[in-house]
C-alpha atoms as a PDB file:
ATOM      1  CA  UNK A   1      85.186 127.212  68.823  1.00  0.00           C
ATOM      2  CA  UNK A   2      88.512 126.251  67.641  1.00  0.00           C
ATOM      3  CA  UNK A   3      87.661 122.670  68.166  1.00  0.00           C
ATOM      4  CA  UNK A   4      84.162 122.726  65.747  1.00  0.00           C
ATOM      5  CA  UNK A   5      86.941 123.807  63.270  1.00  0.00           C
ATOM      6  CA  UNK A   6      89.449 120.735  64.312  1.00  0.00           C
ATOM      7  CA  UNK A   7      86.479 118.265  63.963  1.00  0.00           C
ATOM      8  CA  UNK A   8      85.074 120.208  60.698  1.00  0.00           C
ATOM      9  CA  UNK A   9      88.626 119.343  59.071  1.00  0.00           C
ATOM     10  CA  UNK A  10      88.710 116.098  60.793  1.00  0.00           C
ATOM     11  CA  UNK A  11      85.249 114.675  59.204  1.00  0.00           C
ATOM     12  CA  UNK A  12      86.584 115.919  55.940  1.00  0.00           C
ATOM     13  CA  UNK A  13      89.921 114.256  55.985  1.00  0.00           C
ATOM     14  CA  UNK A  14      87.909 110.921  57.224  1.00  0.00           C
ATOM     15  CA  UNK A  15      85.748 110.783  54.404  1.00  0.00           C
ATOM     16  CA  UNK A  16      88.284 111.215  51.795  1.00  0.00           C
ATOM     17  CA  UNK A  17      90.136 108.643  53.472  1.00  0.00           C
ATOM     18  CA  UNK A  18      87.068 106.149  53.228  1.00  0.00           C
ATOM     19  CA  UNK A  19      86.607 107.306  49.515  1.00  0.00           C
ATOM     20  CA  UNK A  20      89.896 106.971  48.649  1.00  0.00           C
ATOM     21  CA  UNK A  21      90.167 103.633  50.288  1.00  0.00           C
ATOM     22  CA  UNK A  22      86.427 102.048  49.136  1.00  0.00           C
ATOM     23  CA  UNK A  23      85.977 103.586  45.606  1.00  0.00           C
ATOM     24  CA  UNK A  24      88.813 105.876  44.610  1.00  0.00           C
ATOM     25  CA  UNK A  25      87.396 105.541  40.933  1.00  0.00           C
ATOM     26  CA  UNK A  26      84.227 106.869  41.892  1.00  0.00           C
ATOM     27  CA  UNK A  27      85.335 109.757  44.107  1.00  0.00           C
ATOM     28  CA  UNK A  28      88.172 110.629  41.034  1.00  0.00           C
ATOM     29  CA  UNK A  29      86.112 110.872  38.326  1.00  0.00           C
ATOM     30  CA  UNK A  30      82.786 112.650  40.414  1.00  0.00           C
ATOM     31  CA  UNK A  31      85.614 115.455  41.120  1.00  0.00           C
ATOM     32  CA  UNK A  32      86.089 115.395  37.179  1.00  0.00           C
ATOM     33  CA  UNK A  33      89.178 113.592  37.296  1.00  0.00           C
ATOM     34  CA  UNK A  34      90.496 110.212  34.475  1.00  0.00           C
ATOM     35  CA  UNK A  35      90.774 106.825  35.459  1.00  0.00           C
ATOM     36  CA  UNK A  36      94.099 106.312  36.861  1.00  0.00           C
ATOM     37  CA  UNK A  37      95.797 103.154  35.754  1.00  0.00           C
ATOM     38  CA  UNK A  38      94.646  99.936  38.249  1.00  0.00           C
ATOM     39  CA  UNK A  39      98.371  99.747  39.710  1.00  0.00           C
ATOM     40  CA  UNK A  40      97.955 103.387  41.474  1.00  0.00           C
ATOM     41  CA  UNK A  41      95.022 102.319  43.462  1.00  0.00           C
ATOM     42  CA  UNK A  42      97.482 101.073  45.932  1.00  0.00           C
ATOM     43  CA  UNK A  43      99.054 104.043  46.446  1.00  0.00           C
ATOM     44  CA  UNK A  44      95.697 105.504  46.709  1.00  0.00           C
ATOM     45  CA  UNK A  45      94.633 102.831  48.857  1.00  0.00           C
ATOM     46  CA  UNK A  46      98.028 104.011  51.470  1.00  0.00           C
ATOM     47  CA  UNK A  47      96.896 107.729  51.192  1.00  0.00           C
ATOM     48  CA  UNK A  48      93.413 106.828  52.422  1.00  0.00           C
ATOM     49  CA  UNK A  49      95.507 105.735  55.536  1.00  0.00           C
ATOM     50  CA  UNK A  50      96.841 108.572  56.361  1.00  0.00           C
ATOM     51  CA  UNK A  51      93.552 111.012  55.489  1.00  0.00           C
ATOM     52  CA  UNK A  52      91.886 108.943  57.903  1.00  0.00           C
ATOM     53  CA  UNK A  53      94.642 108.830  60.802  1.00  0.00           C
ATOM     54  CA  UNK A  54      94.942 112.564  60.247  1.00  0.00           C
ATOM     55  CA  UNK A  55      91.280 112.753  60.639  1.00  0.00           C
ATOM     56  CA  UNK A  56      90.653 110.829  63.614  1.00  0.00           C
ATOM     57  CA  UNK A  57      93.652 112.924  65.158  1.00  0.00           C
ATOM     58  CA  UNK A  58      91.808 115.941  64.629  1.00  0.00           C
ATOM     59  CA  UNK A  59      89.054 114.987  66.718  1.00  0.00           C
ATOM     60  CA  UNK A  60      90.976 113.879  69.244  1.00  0.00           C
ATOM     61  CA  UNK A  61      92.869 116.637  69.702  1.00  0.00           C
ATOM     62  CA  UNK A  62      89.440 118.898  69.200  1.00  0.00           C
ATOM     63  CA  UNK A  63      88.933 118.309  73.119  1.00  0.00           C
ATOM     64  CA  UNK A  64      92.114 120.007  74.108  1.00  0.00           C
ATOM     65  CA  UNK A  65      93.615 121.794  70.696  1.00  0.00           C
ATOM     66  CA  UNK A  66      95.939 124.036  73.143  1.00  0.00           C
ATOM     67  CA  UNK A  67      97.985 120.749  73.804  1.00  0.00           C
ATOM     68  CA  UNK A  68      98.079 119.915  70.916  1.00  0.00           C
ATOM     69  CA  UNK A  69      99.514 123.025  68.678  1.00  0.00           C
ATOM     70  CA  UNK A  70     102.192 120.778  66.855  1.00  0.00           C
ATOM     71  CA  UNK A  71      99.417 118.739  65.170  1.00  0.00           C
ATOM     72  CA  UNK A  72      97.449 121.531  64.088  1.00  0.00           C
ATOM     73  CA  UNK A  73     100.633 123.790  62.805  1.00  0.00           C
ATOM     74  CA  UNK A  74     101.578 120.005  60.989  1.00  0.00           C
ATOM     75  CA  UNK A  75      97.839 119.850  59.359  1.00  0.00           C
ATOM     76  CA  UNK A  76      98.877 123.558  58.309  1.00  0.00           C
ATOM     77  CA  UNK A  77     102.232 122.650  56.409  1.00  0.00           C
ATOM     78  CA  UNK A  78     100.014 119.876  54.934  1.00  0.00           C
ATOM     79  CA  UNK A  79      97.312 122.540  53.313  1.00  0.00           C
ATOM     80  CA  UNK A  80     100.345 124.376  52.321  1.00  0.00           C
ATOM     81  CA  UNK A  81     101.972 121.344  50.332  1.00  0.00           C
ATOM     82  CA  UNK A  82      98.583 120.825  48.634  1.00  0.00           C
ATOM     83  CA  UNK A  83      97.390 124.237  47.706  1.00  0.00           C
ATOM     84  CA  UNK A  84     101.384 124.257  46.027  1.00  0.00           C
ATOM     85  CA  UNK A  85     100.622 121.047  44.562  1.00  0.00           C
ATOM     86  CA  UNK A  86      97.321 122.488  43.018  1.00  0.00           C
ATOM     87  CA  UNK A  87      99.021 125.700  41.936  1.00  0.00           C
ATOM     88  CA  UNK A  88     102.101 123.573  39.991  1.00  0.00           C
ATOM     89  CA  UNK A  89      99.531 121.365  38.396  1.00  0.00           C
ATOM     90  CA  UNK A  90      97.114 124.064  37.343  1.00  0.00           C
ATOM     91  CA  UNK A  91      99.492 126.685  35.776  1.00  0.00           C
ATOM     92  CA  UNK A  92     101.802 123.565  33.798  1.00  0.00           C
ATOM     93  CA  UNK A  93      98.221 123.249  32.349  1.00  0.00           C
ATOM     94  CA  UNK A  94      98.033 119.422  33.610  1.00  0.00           C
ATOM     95  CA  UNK A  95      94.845 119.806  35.416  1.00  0.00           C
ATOM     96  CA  UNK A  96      92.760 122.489  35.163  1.00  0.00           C
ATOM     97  CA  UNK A  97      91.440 125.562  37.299  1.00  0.00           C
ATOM     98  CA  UNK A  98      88.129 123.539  37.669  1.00  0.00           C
ATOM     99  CA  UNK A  99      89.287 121.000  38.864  1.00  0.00           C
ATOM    100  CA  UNK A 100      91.430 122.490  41.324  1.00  0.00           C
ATOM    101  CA  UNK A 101      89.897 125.654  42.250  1.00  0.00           C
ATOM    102  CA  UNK A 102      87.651 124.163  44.681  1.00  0.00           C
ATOM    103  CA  UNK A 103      90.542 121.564  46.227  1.00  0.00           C
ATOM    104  CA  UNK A 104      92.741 124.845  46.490  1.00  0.00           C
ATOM    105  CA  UNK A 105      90.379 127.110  48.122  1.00  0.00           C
ATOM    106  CA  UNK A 106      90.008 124.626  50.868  1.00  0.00           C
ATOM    107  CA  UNK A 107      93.708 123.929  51.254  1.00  0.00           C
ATOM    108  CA  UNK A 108      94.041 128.069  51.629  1.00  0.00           C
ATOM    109  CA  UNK A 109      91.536 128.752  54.011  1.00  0.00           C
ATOM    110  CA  UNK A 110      92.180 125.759  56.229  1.00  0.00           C
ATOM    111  CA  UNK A 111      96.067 126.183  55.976  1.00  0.00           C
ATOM    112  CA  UNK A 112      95.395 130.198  57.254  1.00  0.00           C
ATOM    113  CA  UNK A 113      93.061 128.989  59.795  1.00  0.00           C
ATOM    114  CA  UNK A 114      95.612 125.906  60.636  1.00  0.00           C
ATOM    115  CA  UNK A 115      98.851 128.248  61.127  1.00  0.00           C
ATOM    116  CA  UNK A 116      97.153 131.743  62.301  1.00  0.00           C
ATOM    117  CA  UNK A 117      94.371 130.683  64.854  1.00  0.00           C
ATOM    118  CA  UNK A 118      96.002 130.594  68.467  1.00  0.00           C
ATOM    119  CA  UNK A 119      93.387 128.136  70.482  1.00  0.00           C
ATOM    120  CA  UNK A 120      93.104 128.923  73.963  1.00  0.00           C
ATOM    121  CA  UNK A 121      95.757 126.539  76.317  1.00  0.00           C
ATOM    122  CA  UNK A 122      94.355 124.405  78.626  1.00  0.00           C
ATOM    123  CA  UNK A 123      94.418 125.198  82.531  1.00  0.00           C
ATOM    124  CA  UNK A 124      97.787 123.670  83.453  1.00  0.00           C
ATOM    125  CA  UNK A 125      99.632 123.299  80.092  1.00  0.00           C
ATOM    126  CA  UNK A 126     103.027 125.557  79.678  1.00  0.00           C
ATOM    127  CA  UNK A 127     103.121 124.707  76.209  1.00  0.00           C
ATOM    128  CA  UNK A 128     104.162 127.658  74.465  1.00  0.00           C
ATOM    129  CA  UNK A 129     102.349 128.240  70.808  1.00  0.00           C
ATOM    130  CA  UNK A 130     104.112 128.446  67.516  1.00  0.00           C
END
């Protein structure tokens, strides 16, 4: 079960990477975002990278997820960072809740799932779970 959830997070984190790296414009402003200035597309174009490692991770690790308890605690501290990242930018009134409600319910639920959900260890591993 644990791994529909690892492959679940990894599809989304793969198509944000592709979005972010083939038409960051048009996945900015269909979440209701500006246009950022043309120069920031490159640093857009460098997050797509790692959305899209980070996603084909995930399903890697979906086979065995009991091996692999570092990466999904990791992917935890990474919902953590955003869902603070949402809150700062929301309540300084830079972006508002409708635009980062939805963004911040997924970084919650995924970040409890990512640092609470003990998947079962493989036959053989003596890996001991954070």
């Amino acid at each position: 079960m644990f791994g529909i959830a690892l492959r679940v997070v990894g599809s989304i984190q793969i198509v944000l990477g592709l979005a972010y790296l083939l038409a960051p414009n048009v996945l900015l402003l269909k979440m209701g975002h500006s246009l950022p200035a043309v120069d920031l597309l490159y640093p857009f174009g460098m997050l797509s990278s790692r959305f899209l490692a980070y996603g084909i991770g995930l399903w890697i690790i979906s086979v065995d997820p009991g091996k692999h308890i570092l990466w999904i605690r990791l992917m935890a501290f990474i919902q953590l960072i955003d869902l603070a990242v949402g809150a700062f930018y929301t309540v300084t009134d830079v972006v508002p809740l409708s635009l980062s409600a939805f963004p911040m319910f997924n970084a919650l639920w995924i970040g409890l799932l990512f640092a609470f959900w003990r998947p079962a260890l493989s036959s053989g591993t003596r890996a001991t779970q954070a």
